[in-house]
Each structure stands twice: as C-alpha cells, then as structure tokens.
PDB file of N, CA and C in Angstrom:
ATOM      1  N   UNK A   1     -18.578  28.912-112.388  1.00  0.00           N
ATOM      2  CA  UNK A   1     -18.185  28.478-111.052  1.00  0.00           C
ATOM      3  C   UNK A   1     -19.164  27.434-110.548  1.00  0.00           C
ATOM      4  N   UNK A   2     -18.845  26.206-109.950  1.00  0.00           N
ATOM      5  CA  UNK A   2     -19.413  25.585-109.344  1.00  0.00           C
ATOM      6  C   UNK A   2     -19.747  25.821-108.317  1.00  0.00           C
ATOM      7  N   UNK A   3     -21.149  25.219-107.484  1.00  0.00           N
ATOM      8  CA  UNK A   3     -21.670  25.435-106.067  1.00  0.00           C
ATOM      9  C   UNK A   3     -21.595  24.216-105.227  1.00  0.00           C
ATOM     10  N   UNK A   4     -21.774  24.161-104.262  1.00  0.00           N
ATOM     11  CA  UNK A   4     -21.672  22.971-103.168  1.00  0.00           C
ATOM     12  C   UNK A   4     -22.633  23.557-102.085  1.00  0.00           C
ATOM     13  N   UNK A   5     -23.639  22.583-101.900  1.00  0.00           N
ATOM     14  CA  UNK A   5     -24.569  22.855-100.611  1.00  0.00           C
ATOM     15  C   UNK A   5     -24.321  21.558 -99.714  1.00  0.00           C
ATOM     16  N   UNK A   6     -23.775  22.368 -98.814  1.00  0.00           N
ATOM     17  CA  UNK A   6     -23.643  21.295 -97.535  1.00  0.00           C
ATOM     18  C   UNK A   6     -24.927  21.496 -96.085  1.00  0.00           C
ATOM     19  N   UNK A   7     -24.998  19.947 -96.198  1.00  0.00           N
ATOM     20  CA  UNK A   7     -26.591  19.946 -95.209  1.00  0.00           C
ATOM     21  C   UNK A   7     -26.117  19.434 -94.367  1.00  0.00           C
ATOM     22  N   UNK A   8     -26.881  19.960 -93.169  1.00  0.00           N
ATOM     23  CA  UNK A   8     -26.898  18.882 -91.979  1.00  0.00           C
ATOM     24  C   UNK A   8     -25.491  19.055 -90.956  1.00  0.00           C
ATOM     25  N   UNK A   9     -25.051  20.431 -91.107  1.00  0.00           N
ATOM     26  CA  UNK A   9     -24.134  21.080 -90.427  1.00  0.00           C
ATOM     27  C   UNK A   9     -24.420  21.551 -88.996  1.00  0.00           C
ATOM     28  N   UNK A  10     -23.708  21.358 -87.763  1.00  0.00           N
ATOM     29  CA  UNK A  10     -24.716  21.115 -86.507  1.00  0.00           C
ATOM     30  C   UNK A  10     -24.297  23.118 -86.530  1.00  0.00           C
ATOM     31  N   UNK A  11     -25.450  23.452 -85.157  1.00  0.00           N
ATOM     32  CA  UNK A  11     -25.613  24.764 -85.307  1.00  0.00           C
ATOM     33  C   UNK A  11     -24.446  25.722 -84.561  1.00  0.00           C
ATOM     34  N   UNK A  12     -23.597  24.266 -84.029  1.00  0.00           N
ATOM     35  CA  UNK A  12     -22.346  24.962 -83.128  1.00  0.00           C
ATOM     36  C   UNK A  12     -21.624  25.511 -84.608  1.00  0.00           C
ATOM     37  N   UNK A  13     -21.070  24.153 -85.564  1.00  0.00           N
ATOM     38  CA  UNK A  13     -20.157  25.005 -86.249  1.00  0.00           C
ATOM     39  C   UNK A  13     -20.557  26.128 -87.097  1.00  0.00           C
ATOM     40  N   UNK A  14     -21.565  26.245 -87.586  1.00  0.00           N
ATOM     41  CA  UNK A  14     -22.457  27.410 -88.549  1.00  0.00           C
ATOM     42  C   UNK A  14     -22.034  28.785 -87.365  1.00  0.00           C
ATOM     43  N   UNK A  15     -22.414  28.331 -85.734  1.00  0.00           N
ATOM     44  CA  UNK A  15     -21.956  29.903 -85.269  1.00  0.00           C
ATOM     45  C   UNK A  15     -20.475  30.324 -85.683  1.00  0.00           C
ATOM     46  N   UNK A  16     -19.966  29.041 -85.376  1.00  0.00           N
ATOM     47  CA  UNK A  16     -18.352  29.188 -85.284  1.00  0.00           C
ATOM     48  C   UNK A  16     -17.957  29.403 -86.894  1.00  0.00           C
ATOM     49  N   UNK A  17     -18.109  29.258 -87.765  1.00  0.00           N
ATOM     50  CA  UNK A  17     -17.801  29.741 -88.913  1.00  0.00           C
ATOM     51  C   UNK A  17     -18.565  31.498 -89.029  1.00  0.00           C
ATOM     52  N   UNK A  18     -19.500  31.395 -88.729  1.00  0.00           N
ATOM     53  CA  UNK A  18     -20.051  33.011 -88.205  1.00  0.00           C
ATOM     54  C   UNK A  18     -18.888  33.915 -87.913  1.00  0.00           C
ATOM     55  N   UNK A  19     -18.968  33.551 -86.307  1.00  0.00           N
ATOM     56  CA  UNK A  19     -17.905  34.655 -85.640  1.00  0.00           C
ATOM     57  C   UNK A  19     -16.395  34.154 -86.561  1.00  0.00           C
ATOM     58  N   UNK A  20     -16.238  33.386 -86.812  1.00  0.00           N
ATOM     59  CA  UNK A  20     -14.722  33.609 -87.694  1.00  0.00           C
ATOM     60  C   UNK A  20     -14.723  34.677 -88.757  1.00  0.00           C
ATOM     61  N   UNK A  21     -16.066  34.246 -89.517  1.00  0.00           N
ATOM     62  CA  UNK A  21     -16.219  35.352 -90.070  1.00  0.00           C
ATOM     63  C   UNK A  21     -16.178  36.485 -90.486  1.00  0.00           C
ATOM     64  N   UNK A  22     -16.874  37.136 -89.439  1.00  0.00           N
ATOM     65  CA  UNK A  22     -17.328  38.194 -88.796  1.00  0.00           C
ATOM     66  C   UNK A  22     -15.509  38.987 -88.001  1.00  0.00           C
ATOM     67  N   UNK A  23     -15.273  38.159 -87.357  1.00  0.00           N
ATOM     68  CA  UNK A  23     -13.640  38.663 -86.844  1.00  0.00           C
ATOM     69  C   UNK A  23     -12.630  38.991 -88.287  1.00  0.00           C
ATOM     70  N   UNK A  24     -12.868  38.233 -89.431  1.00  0.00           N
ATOM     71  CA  UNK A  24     -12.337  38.306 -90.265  1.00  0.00           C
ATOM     72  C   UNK A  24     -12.744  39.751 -91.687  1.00  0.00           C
ATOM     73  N   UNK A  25     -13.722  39.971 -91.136  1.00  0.00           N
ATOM     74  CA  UNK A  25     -14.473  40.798 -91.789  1.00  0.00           C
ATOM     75  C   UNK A  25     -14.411  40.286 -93.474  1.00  0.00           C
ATOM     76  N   UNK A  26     -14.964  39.335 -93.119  1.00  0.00           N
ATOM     77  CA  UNK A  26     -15.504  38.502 -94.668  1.00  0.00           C
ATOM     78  C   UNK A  26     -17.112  38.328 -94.269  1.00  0.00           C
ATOM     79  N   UNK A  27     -17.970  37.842 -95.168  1.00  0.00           N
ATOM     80  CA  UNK A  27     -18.959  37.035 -95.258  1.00  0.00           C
ATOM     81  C   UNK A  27     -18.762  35.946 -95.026  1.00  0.00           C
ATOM     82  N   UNK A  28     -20.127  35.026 -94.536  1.00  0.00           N
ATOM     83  CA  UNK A  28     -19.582  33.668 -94.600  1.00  0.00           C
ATOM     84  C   UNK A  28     -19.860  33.324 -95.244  1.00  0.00           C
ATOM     85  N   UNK A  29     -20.003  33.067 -96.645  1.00  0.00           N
ATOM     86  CA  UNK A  29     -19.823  32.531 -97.994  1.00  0.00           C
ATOM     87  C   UNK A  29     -18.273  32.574 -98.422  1.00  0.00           C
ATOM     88  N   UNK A  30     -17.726  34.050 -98.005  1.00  0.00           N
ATOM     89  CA  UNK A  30     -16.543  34.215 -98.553  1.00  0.00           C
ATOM     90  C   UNK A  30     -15.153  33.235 -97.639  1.00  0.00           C
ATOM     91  N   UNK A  31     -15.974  33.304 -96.274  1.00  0.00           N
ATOM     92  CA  UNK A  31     -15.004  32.380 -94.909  1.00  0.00           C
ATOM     93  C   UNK A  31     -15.300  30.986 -95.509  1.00  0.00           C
ATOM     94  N   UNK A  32     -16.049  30.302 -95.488  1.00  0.00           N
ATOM     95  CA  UNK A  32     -15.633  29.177 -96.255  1.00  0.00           C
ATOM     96  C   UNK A  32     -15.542  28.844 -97.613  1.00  0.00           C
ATOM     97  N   UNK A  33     -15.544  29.388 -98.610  1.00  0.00           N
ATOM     98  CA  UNK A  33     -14.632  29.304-100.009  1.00  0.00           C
ATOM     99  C   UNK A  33     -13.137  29.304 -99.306  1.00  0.00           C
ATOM    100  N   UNK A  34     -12.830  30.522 -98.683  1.00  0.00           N
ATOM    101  CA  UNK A  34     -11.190  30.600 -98.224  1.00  0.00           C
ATOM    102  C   UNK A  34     -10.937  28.616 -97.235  1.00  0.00           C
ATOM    103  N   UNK A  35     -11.284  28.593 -96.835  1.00  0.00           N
ATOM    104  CA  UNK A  35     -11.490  27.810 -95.773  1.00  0.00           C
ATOM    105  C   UNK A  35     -11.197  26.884 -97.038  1.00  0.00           C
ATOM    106  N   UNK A  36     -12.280  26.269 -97.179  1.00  0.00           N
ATOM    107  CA  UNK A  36     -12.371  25.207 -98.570  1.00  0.00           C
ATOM    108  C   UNK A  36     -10.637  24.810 -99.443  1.00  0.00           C
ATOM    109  N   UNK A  37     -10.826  26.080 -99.995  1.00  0.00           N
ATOM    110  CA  UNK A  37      -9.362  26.548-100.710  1.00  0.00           C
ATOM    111  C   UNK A  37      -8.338  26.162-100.408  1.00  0.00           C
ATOM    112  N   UNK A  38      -8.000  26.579 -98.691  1.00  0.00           N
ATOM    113  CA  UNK A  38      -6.946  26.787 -98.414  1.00  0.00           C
ATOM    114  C   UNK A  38      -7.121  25.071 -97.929  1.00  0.00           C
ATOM    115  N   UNK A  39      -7.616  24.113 -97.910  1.00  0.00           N
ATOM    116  CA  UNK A  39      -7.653  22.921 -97.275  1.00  0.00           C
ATOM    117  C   UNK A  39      -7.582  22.410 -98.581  1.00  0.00           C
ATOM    118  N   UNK A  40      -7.233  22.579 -99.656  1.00  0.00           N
ATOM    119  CA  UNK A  40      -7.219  21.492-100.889  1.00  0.00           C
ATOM    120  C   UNK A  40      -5.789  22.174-100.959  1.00  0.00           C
ATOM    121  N   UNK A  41      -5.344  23.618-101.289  1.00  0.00           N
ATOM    122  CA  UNK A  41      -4.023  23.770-101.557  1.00  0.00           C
ATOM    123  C   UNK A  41      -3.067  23.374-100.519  1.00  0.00           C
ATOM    124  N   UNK A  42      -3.139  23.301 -99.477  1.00  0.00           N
ATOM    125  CA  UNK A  42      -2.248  22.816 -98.516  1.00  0.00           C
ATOM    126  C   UNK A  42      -1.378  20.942 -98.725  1.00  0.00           C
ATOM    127  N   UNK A  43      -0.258  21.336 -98.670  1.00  0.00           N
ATOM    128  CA  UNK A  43       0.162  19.795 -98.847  1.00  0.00           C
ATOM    129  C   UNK A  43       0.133  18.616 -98.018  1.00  0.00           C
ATOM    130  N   UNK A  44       0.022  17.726 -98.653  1.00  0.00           N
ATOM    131  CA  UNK A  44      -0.270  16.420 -97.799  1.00  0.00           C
ATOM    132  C   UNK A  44       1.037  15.883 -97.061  1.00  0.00           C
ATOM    133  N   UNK A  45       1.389  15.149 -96.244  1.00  0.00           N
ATOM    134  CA  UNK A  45       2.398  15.273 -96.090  1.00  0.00           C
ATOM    135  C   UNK A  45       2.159  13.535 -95.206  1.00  0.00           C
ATOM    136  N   UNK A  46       2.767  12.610 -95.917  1.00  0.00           N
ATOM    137  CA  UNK A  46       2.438  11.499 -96.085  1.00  0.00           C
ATOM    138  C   UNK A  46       3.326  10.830 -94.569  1.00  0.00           C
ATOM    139  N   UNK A  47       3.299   9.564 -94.033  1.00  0.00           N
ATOM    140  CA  UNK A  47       3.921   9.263 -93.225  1.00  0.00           C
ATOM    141  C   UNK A  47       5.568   8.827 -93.027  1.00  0.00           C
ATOM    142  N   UNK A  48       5.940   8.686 -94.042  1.00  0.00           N
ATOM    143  CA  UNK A  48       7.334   7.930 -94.288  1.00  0.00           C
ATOM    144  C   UNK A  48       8.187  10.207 -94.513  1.00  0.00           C
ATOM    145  N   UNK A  49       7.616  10.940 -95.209  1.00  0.00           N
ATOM    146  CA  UNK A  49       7.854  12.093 -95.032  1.00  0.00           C
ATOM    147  C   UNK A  49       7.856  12.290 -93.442  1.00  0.00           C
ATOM    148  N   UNK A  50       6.894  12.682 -93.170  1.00  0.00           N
ATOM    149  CA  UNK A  50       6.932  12.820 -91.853  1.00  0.00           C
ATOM    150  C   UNK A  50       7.946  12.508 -90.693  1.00  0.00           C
ATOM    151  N   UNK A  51       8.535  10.888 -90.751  1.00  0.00           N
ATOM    152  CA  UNK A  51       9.361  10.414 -90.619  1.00  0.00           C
ATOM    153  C   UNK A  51      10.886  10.880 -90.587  1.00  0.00           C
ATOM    154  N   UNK A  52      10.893  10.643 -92.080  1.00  0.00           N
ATOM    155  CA  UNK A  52      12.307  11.660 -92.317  1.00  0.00           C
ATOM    156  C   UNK A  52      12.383  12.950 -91.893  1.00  0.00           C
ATOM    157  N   UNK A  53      11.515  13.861 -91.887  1.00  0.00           N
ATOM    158  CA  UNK A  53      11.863  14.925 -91.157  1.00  0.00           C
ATOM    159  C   UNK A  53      11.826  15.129 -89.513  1.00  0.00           C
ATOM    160  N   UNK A  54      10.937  14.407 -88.679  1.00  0.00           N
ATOM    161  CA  UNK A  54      11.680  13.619 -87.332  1.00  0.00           C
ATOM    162  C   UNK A  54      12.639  13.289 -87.600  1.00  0.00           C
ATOM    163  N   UNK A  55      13.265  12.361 -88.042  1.00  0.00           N
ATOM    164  CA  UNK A  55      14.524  12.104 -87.595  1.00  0.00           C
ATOM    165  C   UNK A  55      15.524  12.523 -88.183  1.00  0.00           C
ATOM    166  N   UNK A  56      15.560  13.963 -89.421  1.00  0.00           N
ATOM    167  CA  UNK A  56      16.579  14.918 -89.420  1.00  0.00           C
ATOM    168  C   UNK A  56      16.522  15.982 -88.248  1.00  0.00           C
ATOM    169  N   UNK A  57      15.021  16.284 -87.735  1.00  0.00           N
ATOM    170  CA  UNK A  57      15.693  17.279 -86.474  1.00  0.00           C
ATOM    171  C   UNK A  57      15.942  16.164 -85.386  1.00  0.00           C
ATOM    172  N   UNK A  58      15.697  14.956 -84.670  1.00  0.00           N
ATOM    173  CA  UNK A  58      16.586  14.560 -84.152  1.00  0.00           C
ATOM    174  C   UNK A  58      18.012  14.750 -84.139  1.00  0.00           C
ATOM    175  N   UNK A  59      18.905  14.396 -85.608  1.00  0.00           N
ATOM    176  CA  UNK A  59      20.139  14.170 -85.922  1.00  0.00           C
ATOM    177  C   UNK A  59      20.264  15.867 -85.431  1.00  0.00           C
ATOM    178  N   UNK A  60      19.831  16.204 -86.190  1.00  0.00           N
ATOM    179  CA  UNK A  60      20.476  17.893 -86.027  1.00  0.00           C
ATOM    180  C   UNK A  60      20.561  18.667 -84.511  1.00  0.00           C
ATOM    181  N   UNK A  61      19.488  18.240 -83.870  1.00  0.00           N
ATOM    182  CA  UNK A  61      19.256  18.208 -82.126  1.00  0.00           C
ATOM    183  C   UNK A  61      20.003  17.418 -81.109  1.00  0.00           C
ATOM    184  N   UNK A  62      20.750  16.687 -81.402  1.00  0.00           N
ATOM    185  CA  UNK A  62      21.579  15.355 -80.579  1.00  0.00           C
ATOM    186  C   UNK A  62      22.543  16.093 -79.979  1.00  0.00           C
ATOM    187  N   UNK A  63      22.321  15.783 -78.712  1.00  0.00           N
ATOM    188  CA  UNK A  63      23.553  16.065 -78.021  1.00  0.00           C
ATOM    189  C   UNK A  63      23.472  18.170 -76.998  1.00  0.00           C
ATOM    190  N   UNK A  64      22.393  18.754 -78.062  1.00  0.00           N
ATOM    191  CA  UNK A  64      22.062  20.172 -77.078  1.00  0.00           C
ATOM    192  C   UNK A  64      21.277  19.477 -75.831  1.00  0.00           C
ATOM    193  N   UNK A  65      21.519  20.383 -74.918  1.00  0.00           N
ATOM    194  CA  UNK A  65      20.744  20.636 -74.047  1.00  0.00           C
ATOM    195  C   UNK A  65      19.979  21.610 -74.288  1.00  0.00           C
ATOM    196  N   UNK A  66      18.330  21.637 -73.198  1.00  0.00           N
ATOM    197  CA  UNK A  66      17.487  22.446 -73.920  1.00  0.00           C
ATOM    198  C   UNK A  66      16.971  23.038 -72.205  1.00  0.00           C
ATOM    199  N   UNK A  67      16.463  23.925 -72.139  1.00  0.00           N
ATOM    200  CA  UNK A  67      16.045  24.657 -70.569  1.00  0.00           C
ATOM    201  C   UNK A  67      14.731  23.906 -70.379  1.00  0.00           C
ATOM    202  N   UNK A  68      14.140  23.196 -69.111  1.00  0.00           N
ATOM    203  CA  UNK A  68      13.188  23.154 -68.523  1.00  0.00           C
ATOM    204  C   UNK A  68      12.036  24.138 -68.947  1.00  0.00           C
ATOM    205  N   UNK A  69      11.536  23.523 -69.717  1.00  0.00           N
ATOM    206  CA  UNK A  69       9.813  24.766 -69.651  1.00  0.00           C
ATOM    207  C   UNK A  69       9.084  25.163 -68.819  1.00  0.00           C
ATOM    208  N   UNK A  70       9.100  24.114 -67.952  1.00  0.00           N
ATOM    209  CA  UNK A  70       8.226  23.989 -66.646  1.00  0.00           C
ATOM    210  C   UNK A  70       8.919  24.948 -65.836  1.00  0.00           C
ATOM    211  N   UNK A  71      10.613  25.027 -65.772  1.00  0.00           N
ATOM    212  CA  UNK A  71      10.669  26.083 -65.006  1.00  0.00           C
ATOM    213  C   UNK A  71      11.132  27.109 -65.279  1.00  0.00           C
ATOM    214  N   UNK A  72      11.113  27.280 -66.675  1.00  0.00           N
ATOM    215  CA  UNK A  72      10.822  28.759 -67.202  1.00  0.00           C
ATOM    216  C   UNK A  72       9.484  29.269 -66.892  1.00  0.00           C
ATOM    217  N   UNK A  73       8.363  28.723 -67.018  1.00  0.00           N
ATOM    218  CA  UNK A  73       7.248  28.803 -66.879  1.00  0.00           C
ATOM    219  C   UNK A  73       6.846  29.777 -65.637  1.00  0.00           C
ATOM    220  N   UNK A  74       7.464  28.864 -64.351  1.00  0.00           N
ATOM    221  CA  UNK A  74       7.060  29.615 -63.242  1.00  0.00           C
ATOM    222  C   UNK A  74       7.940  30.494 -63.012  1.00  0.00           C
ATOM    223  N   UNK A  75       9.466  30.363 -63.752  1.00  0.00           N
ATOM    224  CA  UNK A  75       9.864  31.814 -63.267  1.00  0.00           C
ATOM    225  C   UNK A  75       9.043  32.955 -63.971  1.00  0.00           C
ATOM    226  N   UNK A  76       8.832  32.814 -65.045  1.00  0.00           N
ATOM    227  CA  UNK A  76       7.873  34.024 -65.661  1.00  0.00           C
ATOM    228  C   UNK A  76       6.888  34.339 -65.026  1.00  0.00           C
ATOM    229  N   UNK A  77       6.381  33.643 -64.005  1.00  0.00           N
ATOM    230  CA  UNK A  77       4.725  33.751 -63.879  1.00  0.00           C
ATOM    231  C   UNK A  77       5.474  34.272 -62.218  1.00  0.00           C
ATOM    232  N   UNK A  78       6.525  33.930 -61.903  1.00  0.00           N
ATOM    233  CA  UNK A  78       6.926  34.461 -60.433  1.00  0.00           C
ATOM    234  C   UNK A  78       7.237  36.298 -60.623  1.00  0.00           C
ATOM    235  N   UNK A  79       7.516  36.628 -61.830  1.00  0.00           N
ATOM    236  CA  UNK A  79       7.288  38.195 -61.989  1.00  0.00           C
ATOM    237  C   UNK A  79       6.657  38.705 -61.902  1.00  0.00           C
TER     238      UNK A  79
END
C-alpha cells in the first residue's frame, strides 16, 4: 500500500476532519482514506453532459406548474 503525507493543512480542517470522524466512529486515518476514495471513484461529469441532462428535465418539466416554496414555507412555519 502506498502512503501520502499531506503538509500544511490549516488547523480548521484537521478539526473538521476530526469531528467527522469521530461522528462517524472511524479514525482519522480511516475518514480520509474513505474521503480520498470516494473522491477518485465518483464520476466526472463533464459540461456538454451536464447540459444534456438540463435540458432533458427541462423538456420533461414544460408546461407543469409547480407550488410556490416561499409559500409553502410560511404556511408550514404558520403551524
């Protein structure tokens, strides 16, 4: 297995990889290998992709109407 030492990491994110950690009940050796991992297996997803799938949920969305959030919002919050 290969190693990687990364320097010069400010002391906010070292906490914040900590408590992720720690909530996760991993080590943090083990929180960023996962971390690491899961940021190389994840797909890229290029701009002209991107694209096309905007403007298939456009096509597929045309023409619904959709409810106000804003005033869903406060009716929920008026309960």
């Amino acid at each position: 297995m290969a190693q990687i030492l990364v320097r010069n990491l400010s002391k906010e994110v070292v906490e914040r990889l900590k408590r992720r950690a720690r909530e996760e009940g991993r080590s943090l050796q083990s929180e960023v290998k996962l971390i690491l991992e899961q940021a190389v297996l994840e797909p890229k997803v290029d701009m002209e992709t991107a694209r096309k799938i905007c403007e298939e949920f456009r096509r597929k969305f045309t023409g619904r109407k959709f409810p106000d959030t804003v005033e869903l919002i406060h009716e929920d919050r008026a309960r």
